[in-house]
C-alpha atoms as a PDB file:
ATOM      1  CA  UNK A   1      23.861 -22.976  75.368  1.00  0.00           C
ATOM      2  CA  UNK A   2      23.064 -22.824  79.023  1.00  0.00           C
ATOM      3  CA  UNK A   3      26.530 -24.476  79.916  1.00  0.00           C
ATOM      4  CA  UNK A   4      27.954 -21.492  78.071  1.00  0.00           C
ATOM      5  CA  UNK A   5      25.605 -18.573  79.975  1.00  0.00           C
ATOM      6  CA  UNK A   6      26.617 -19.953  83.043  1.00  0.00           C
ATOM      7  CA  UNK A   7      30.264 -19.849  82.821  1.00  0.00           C
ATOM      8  CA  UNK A   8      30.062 -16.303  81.397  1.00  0.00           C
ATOM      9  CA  UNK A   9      27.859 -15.445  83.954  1.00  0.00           C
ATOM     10  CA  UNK A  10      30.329 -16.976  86.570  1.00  0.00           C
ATOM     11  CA  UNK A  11      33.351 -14.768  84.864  1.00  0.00           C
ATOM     12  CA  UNK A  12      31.859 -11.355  84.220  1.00  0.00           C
ATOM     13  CA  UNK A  13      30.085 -11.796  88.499  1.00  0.00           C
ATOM     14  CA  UNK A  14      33.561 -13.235  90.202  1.00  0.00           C
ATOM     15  CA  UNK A  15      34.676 -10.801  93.125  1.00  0.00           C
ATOM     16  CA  UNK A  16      38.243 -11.757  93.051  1.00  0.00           C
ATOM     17  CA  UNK A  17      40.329  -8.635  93.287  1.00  0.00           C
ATOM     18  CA  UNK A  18      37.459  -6.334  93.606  1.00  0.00           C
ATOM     19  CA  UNK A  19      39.083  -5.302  97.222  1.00  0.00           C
ATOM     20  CA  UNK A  20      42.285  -4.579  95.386  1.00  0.00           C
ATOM     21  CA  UNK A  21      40.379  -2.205  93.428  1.00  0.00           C
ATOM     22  CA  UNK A  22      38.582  -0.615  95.786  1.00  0.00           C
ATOM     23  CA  UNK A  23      41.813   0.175  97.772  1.00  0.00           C
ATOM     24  CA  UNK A  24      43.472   1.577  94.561  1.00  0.00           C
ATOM     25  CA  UNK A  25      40.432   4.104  93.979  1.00  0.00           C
ATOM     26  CA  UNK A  26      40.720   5.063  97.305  1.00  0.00           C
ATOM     27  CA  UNK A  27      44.291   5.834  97.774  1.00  0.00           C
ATOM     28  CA  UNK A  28      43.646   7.535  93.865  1.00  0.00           C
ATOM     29  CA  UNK A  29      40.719   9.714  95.711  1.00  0.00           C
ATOM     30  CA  UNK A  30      43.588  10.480  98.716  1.00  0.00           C
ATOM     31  CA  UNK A  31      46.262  11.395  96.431  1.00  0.00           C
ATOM     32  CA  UNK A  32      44.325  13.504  94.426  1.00  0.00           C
ATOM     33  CA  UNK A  33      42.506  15.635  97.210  1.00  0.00           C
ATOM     34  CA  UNK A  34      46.330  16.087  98.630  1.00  0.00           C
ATOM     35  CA  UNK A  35      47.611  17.247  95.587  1.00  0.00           C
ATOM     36  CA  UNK A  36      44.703  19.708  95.486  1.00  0.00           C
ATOM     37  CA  UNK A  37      44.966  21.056  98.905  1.00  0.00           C
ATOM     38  CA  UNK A  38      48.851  21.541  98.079  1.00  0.00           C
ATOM     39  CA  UNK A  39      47.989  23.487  95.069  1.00  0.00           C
ATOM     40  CA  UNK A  40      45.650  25.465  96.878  1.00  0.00           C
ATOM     41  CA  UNK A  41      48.096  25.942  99.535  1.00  0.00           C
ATOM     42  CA  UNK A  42      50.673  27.052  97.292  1.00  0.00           C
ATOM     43  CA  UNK A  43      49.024  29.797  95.281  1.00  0.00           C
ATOM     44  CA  UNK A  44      45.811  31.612  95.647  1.00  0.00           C
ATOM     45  CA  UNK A  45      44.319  32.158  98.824  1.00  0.00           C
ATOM     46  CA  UNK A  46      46.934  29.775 101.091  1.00  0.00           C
ATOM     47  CA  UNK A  47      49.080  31.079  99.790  1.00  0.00           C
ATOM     48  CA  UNK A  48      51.396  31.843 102.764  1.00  0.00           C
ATOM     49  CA  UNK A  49      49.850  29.380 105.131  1.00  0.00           C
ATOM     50  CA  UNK A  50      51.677  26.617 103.884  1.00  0.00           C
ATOM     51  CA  UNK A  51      54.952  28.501 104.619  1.00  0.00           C
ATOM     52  CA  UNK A  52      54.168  29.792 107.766  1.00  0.00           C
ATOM     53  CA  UNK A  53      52.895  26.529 108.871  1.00  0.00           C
ATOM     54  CA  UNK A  54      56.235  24.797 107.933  1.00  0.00           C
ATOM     55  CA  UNK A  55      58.130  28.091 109.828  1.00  0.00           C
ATOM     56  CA  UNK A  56      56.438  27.514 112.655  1.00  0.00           C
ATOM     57  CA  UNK A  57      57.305  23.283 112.593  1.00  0.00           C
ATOM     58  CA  UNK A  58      60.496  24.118 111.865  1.00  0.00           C
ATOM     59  CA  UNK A  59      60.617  26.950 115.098  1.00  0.00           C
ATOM     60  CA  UNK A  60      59.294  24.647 117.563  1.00  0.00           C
ATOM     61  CA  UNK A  61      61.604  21.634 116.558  1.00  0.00           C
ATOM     62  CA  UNK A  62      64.877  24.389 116.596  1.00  0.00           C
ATOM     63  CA  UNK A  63      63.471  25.152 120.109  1.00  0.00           C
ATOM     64  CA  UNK A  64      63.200  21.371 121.299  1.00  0.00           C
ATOM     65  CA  UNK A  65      66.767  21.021 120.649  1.00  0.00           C
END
């Protein structure tokens, strides 16, 4: 019975992967907050600071050229 608790115990604790996952809830957290900020950016109160910001990119490359 021991033999048996111990190997569970060994395959329910093992860390392999768990940086994987923590690198996939990250990038989940950093998708999600951009997709957010776009949304706000694109209606509400941003509105027009999302095109005015890409206006004024677009401006200063045209004028580098």
């Amino acid at each position: 019975m021991t033999r048996i608790w111990n190997r569970l115990h060994a395959a329910l604790s093992s860390e392999k992967g768990q940086g994987t996952v923590e690198y996939f809830l990250v990038i989940l957290a950093a998708t999600a907050l951009a997709i957010i900020a776009l949304r706000w950016l694109q209606q509400g109160s941003g509105g027009g600071l999302l095109g005015n910001l890409f206006g004024r990119i677009i401006q200063w490359v045209m004028g580098r050229f």
